[in-house]
Protein backbone atom coordinates (compact mmCIF):
# COMPACT_ATOMS: atom_id res chain seq x y z
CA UNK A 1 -34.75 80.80 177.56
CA UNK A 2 -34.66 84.11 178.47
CA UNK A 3 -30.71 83.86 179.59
CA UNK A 4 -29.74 82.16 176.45
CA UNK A 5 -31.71 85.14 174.83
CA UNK A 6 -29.45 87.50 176.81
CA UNK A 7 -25.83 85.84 176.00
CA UNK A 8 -26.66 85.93 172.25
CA UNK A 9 -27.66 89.79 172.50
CA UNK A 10 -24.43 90.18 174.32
CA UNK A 11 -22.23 88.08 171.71
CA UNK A 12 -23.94 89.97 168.73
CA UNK A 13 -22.93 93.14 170.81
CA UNK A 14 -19.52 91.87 171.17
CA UNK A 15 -18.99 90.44 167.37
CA UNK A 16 -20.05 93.97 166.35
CA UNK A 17 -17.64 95.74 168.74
CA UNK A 18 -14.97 93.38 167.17
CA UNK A 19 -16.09 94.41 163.54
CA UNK A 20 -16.32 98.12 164.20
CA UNK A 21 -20.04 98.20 163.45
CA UNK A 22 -21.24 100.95 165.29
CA UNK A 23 -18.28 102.65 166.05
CA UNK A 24 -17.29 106.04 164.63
CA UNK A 25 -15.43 106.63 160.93
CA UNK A 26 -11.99 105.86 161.37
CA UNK A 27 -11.81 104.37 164.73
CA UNK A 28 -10.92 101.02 163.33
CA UNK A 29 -7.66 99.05 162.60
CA UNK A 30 -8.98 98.16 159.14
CA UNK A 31 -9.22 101.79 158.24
CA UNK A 32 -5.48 102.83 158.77
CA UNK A 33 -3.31 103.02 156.03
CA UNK A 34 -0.74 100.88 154.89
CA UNK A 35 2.13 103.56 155.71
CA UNK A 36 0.52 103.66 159.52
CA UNK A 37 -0.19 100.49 159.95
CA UNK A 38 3.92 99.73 158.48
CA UNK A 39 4.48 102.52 161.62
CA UNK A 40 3.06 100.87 164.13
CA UNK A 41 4.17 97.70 163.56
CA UNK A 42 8.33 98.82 163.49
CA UNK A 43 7.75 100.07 166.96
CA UNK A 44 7.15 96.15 167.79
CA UNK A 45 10.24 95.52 169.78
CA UNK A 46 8.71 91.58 170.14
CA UNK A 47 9.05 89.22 167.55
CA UNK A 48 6.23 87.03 168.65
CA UNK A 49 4.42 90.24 168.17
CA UNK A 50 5.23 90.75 165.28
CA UNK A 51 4.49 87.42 164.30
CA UNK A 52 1.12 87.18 165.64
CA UNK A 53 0.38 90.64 163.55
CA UNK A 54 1.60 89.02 160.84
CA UNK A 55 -1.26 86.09 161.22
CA UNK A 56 -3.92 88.59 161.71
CA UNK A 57 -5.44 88.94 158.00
CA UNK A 58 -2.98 88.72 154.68
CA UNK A 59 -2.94 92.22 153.95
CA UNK A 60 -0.96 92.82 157.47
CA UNK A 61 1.15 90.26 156.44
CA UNK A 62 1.98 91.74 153.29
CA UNK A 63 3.17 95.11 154.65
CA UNK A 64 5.36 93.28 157.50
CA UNK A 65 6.58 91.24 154.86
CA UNK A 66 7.40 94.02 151.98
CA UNK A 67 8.46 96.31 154.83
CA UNK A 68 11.56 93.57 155.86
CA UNK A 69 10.19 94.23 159.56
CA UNK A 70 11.01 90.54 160.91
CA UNK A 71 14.71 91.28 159.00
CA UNK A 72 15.08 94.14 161.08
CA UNK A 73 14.22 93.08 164.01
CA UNK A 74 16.27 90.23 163.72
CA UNK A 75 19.58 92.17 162.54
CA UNK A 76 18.62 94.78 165.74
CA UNK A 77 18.01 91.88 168.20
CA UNK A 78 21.28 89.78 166.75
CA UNK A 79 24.07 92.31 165.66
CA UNK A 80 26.52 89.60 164.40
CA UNK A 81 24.08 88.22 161.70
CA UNK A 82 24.07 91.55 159.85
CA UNK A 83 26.72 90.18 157.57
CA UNK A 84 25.17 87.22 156.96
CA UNK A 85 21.25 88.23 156.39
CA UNK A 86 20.04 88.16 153.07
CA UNK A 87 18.96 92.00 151.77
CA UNK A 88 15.91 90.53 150.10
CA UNK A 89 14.42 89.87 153.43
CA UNK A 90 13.98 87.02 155.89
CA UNK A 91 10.90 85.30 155.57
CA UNK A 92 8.80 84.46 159.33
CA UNK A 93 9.55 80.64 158.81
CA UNK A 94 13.54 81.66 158.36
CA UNK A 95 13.50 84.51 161.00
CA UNK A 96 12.04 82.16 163.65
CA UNK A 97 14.16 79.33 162.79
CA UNK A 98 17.00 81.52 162.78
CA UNK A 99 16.53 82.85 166.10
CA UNK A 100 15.60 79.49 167.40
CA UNK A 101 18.83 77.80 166.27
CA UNK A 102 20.65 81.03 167.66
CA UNK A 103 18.73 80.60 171.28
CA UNK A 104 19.51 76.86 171.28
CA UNK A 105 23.52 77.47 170.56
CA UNK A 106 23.24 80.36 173.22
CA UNK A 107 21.36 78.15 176.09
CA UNK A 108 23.97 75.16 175.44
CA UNK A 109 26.91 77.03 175.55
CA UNK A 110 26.23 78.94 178.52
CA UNK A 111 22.56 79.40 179.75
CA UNK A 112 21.88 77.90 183.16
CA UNK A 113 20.38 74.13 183.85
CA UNK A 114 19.25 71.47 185.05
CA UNK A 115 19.06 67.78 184.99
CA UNK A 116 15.58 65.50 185.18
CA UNK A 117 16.53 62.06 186.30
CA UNK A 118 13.75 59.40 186.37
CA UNK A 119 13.75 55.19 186.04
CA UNK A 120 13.49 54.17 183.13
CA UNK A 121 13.99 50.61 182.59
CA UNK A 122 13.64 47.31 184.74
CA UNK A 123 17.50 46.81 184.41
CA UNK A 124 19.47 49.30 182.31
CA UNK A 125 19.33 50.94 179.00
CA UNK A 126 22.27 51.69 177.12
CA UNK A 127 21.28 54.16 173.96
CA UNK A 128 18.66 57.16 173.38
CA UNK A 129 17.52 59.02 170.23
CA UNK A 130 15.72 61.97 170.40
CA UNK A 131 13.50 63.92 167.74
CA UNK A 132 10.54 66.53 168.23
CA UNK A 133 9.87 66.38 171.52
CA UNK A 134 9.79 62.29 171.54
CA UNK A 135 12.66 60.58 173.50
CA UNK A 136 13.50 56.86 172.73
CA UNK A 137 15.45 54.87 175.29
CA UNK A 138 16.40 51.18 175.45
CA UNK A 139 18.98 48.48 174.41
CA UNK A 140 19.58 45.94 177.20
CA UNK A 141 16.55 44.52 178.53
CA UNK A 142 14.70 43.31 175.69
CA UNK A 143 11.99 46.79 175.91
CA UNK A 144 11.88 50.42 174.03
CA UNK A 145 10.23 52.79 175.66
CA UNK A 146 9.11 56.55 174.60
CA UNK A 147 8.93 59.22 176.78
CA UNK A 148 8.05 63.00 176.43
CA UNK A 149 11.14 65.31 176.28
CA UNK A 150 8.76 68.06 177.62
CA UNK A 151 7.29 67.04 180.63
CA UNK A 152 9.38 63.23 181.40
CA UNK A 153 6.20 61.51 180.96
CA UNK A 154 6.21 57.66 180.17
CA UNK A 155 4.00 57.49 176.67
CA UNK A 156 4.33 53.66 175.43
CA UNK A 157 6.65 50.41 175.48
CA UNK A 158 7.52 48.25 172.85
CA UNK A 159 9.04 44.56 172.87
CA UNK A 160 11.37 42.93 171.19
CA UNK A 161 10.22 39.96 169.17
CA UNK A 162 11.48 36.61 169.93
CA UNK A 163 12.84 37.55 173.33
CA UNK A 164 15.91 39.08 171.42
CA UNK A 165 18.69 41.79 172.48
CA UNK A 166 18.89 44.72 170.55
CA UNK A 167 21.76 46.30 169.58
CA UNK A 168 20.69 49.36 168.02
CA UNK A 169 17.48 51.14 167.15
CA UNK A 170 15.99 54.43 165.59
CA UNK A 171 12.88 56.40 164.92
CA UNK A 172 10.91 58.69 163.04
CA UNK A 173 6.71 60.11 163.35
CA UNK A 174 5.56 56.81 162.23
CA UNK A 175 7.92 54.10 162.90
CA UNK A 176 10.45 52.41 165.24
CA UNK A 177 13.40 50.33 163.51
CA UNK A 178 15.49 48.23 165.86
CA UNK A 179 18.50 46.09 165.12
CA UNK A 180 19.52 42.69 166.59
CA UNK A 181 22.60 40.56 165.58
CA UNK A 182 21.08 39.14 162.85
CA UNK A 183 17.31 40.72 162.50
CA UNK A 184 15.59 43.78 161.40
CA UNK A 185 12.42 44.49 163.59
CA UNK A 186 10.09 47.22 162.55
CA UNK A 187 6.64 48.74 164.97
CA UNK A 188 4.22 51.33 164.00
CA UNK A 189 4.59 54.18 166.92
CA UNK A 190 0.85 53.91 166.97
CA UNK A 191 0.97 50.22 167.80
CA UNK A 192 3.25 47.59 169.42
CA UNK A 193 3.45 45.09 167.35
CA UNK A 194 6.36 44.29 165.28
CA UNK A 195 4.89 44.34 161.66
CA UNK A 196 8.61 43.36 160.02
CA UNK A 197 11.44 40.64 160.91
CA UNK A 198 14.18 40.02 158.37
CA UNK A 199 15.22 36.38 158.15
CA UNK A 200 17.93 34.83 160.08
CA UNK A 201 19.94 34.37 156.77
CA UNK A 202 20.12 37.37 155.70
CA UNK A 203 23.45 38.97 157.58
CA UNK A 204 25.23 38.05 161.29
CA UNK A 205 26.61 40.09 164.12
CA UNK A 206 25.08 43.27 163.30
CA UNK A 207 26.43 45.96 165.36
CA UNK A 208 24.98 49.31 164.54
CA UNK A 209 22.76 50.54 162.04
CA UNK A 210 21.36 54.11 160.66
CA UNK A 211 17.56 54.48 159.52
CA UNK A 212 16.65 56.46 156.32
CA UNK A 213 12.75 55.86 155.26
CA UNK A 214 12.87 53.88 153.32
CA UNK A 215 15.61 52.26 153.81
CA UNK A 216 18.05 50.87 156.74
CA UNK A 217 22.18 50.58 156.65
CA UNK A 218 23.17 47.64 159.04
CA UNK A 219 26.95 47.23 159.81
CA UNK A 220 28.55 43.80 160.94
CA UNK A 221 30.89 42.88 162.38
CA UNK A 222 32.91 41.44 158.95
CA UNK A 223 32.87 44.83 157.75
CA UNK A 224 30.13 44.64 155.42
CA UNK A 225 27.21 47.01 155.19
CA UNK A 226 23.84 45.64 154.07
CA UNK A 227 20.87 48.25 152.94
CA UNK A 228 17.45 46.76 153.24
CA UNK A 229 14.61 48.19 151.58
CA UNK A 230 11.25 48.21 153.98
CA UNK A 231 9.26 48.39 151.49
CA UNK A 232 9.51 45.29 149.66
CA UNK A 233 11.41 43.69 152.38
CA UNK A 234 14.73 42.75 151.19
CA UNK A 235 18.47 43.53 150.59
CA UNK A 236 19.20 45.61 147.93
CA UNK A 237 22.61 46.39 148.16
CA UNK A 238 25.68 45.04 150.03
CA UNK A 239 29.15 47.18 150.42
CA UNK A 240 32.56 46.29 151.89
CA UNK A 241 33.43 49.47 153.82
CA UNK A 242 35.91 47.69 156.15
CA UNK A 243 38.38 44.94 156.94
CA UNK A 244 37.70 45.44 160.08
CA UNK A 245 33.87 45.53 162.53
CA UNK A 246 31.57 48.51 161.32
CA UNK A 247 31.01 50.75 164.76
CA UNK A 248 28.85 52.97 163.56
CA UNK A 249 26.89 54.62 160.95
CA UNK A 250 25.39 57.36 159.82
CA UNK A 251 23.12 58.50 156.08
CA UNK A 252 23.73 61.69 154.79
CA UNK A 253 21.07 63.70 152.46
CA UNK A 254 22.67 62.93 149.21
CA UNK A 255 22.57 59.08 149.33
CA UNK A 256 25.51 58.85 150.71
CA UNK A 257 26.80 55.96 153.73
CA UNK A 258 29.06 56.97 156.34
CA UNK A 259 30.82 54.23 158.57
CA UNK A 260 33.64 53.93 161.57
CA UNK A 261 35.52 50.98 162.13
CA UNK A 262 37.38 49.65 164.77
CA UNK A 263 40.90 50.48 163.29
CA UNK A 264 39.85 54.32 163.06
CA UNK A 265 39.20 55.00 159.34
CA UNK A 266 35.63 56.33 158.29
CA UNK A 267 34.57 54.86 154.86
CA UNK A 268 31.97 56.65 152.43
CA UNK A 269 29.70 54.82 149.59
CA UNK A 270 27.90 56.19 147.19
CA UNK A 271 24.55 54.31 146.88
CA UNK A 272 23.50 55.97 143.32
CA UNK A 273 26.72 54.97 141.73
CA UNK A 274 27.25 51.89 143.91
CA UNK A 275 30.85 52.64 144.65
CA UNK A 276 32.64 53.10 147.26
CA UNK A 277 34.00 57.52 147.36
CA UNK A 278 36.87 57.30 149.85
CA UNK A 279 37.97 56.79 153.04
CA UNK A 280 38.26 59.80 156.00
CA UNK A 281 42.03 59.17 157.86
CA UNK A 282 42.90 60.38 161.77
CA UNK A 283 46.46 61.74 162.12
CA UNK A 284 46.92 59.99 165.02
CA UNK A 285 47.78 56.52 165.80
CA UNK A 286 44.23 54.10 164.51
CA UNK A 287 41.86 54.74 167.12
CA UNK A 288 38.16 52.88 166.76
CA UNK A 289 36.01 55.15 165.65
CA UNK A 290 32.48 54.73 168.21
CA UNK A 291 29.97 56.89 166.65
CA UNK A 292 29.20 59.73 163.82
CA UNK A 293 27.48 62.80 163.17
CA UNK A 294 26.56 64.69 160.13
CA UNK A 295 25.53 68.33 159.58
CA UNK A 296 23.89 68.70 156.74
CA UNK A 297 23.73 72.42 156.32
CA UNK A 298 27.97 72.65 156.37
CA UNK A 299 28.21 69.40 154.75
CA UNK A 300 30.58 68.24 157.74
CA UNK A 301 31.31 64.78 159.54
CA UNK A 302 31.94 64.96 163.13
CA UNK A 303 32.78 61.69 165.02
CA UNK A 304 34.30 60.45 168.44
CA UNK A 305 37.28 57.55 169.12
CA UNK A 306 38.20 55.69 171.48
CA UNK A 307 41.13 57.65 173.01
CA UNK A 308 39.11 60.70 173.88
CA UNK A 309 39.85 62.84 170.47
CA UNK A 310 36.97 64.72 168.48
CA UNK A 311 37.25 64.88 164.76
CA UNK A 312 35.62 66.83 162.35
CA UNK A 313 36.33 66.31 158.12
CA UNK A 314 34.74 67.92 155.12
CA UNK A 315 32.93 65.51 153.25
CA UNK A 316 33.24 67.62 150.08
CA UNK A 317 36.97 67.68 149.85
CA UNK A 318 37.27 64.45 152.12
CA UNK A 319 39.81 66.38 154.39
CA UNK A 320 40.38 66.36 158.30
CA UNK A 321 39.33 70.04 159.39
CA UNK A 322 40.46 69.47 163.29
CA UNK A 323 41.20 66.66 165.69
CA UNK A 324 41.34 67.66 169.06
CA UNK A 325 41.52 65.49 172.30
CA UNK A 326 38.31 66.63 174.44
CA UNK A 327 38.35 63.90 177.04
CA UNK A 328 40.74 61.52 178.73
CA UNK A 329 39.22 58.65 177.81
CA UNK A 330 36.51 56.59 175.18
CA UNK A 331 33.51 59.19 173.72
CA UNK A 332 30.89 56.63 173.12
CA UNK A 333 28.79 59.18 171.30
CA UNK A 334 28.62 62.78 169.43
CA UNK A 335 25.84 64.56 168.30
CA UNK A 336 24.13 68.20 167.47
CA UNK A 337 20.31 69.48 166.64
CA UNK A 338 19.92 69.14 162.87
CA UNK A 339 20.73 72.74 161.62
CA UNK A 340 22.92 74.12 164.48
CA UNK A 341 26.14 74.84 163.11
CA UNK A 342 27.91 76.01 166.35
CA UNK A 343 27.91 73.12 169.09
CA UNK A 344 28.49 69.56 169.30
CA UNK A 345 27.76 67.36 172.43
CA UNK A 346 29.97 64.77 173.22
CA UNK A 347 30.26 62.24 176.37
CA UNK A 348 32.18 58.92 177.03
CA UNK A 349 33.27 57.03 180.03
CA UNK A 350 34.66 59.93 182.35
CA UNK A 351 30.81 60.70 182.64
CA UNK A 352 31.22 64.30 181.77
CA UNK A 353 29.05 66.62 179.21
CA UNK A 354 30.97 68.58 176.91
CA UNK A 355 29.94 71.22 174.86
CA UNK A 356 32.56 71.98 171.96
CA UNK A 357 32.73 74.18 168.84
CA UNK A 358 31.84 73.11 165.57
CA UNK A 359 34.24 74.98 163.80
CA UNK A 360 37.63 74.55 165.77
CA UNK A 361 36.93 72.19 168.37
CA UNK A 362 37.56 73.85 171.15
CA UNK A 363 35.84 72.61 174.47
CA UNK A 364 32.91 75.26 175.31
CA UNK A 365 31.33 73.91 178.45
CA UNK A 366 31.95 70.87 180.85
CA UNK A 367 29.38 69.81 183.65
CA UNK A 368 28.34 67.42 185.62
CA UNK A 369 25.72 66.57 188.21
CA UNK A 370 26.13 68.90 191.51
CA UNK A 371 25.90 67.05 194.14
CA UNK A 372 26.45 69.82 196.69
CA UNK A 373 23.05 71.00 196.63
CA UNK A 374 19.89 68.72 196.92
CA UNK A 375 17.80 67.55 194.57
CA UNK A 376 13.98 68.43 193.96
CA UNK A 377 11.48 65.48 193.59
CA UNK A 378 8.00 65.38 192.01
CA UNK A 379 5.92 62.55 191.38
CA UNK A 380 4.16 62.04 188.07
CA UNK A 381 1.61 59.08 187.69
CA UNK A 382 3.80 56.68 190.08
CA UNK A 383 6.59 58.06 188.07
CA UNK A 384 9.15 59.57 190.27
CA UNK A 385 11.53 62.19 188.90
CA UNK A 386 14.17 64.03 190.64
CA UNK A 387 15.67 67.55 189.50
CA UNK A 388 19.37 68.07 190.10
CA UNK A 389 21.86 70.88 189.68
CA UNK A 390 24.28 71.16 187.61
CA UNK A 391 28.03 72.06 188.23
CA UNK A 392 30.30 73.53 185.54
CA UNK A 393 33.87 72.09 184.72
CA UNK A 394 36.79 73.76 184.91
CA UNK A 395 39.10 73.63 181.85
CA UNK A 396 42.18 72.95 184.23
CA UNK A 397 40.25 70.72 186.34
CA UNK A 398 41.03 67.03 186.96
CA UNK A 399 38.07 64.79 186.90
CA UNK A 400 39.42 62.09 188.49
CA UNK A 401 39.07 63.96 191.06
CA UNK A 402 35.12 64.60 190.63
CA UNK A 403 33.24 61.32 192.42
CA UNK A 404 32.23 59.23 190.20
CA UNK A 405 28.73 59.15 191.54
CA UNK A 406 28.41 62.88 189.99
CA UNK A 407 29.57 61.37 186.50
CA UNK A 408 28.36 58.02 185.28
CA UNK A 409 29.71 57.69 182.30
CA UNK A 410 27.72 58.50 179.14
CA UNK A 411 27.01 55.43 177.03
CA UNK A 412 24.92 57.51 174.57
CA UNK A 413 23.38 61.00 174.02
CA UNK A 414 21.05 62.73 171.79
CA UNK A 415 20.50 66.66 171.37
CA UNK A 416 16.86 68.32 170.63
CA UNK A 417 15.77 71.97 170.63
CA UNK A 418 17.58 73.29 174.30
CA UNK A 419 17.40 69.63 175.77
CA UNK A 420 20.07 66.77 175.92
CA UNK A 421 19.28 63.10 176.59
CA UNK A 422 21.93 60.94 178.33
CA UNK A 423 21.74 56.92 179.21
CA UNK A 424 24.34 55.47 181.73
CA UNK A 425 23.99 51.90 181.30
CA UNK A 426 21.93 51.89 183.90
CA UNK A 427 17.91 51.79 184.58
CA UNK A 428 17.80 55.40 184.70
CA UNK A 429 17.95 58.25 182.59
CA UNK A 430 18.49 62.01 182.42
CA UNK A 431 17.13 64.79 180.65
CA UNK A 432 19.74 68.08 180.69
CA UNK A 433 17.28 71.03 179.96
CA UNK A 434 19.07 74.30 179.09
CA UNK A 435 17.60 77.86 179.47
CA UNK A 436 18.44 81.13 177.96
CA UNK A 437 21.31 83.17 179.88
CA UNK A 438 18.67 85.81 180.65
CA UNK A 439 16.78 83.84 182.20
């Protein structure tokens, strides 16, 4: 009793401290002025500093805020975004997104890294999508698994229905939409069951699809796209993109449906008006378009072919910006962090990463696995992952003459905040973790 007595003297003793009771006049934060307390706080050469001041109590967060201090900061600690910084100020929610989407370019295009390679899968999985911090894998043995992008970690499987294939799948926080040829299969992430099968009837040899809550774009192989509404469970609109297989897919902000084909032309509808905008052309001989990107925030298409070429066309004025040829061979997928405007990641069947520019297309970083150093293992809950090196490309170099053990080829990728994840057809996969150059 008597100790318990003691630790609540000493909290009350503390809690006063804190408050400045006792203390002498002006000895506290509270009493400094706003023109001090604006002093102190530009000396803060941190911006999580500055942030955390900014959490304190409202009234510091009004003078960091009036006084454009996280502006500032960011124009001192990023010299090239002077031009572009509002004067009015940049909010903490901009600033820190800002700077985030500025380290993420900065550790992809030339920070060091590293690759985490674990098994995934019984037999082999062919596709991964990635989104805050959650990493799905899957397609070819009839299971998705998640996984943490963070720390590798195995969180939960999910079967297919039926003992079917799928062919494609996505995700958001609260659900799991996968595609076979001819059904659409819906889970809860909290549970495994599949709460939603499409009948058999309703379209055949689907090959790709893009997921939208509420609604999912399937493309067949007839060229036909179907949109099903989850909601009440049906088809509510059908389009002809293509004389020719859909590849691939992709949903833009606006209501808008994107779609390859296999003779290289990327078709647009417009699912307000029901009609079909345009179609995106290659200069180049038809090449089959094998997968699609959108950035939202520059309002541009980015998409890979089948004879190694990058393309990139503005959606507004349905024009080609650049082609370029990046890779010998097919890119099976292409893909970039929502809001980064710099770098897209692309990889195909010459198993190599690359990094290229958003804006030109210009190749900013190759690698591949190192083999010439050896590889760190830990073991996590049974779950054995190994940590490799990476080795950086030369633009001159020839990669056939890399082994081919150091570069499986990439049958799909997905980009999150300083992470890609790669599948190989294979049972295992690889996380590619990038860290700041200074570091």
């Amino acid at each position: 009793m008597e100790a318990s007595s003691s630790r609540g003297r000493s909290g009350s003793a503390a809690l006063k401290r804190h408050r400045g009771v006792g203390a002498g006049p002006g000895s506290t934060a509270q009493s400094l002025n706003d023109d001090t307390l604006r002093l102190v706080f530009s000396r803060l050469d941190n911006h999580f500093d500055l942030a955390r001041c900014s959490a304190v109590c409202s009234s510091w967060n009004r003078i960091i805020e009036t006084a454009h201090l996280m502006r500032d900061l960011y124009r001192k600690r990023n010299p090239p975004a002077r031009a572009r910084s509002s004067s009015s100020g940049v909010s903490v929610k901009s600033y820190f997104e800002a700077l985030a989407m500025d380290e993420h370019a900065s550790s992809l295009s030339s920070g060091p890294s590293a690759v985490y390679q674990w098994n995934g899968h019984p037999m082999r999985a062919t596709l991964c999508r990635m989104k805050r911090g959650s990493v799905f894998t899957g397609v070819g043995d009839k299971v998705l698994r998640l996984w943490s992008a963070e720390s590798c970690k195995f969180m939960y499987e999910y079967n297919v229905p039926n003992a079917k294939t799928l062919v494609d799948f996505d995700f958001d926080e609260n659900k799991i939409v996968g595609l076979t040829s001819s059904q659409i299969c819906i889970w809860r992430r909290s549970e495994p069951r599949s709460i939603f099968q499409t009948g058999g009837a309703s379209f055949n040899h689907g090959l790709c699809m893009s997921y939208a809550d509420p609604e999912v774009v399937i493309g067949c192989e007839d060229g036909r796209v179907f949109v099903f509404d989850m909601y009440s469970r049906s088809c509510s609109s059908i389009y002809r993109l293509h004389s020719s297989p859909v590849t691939c897919l992709t949903i833009t902000d606006d209501q808008l449906i994107v779609g390859g084909s296999t003779f290289g032309n990327v078709a647009i509808a417009d699912q307000t008006s029901g009609q079909k905008l345009g179609v995106l052309k290659s200069a180049f001989a038809p090449l089959a378009i094998r997968s699609l990107s959108f950035s939202t925030n520059s309002h541009l298409i980015f998409a890979g072919s089948s004879a190694g070429y990058a393309h990139c066309w503005d959606i507004r004025t349905l024009r080609p910006l650049w082609e370029k040829r990046v890779s010998p061979n097919v890119i099976y997928s292409a893909h970039h962090l929502p809001g980064d405007t710099a770098l897209l990641a692309v990889g195909g069947i010459d198993g190599v990463l690359r990094l290229i520019c958003q804006r030109t297309g210009e190749i900013i970083r190759s690698i591949v696995v190192n083999a010439d150093r050896p590889a760190e293992t830990a073991s996590r809950s049974r779950q054995h992952i190994e940590k490799k090196p990476v080795r950086e490309v030369a633009p001159d170099a020839q990669v056939d003459n890399i082994p081919r053990r150091l570069r499986p080829q990439i049958t799909s990728l997905s980009v999150g905040m300083k992470k890609i994840v790669t599948t190989h057809g294979e049972n295992y996969i690889r996380i590619w973790k990038f860290l700041p150059k200074s570091s």
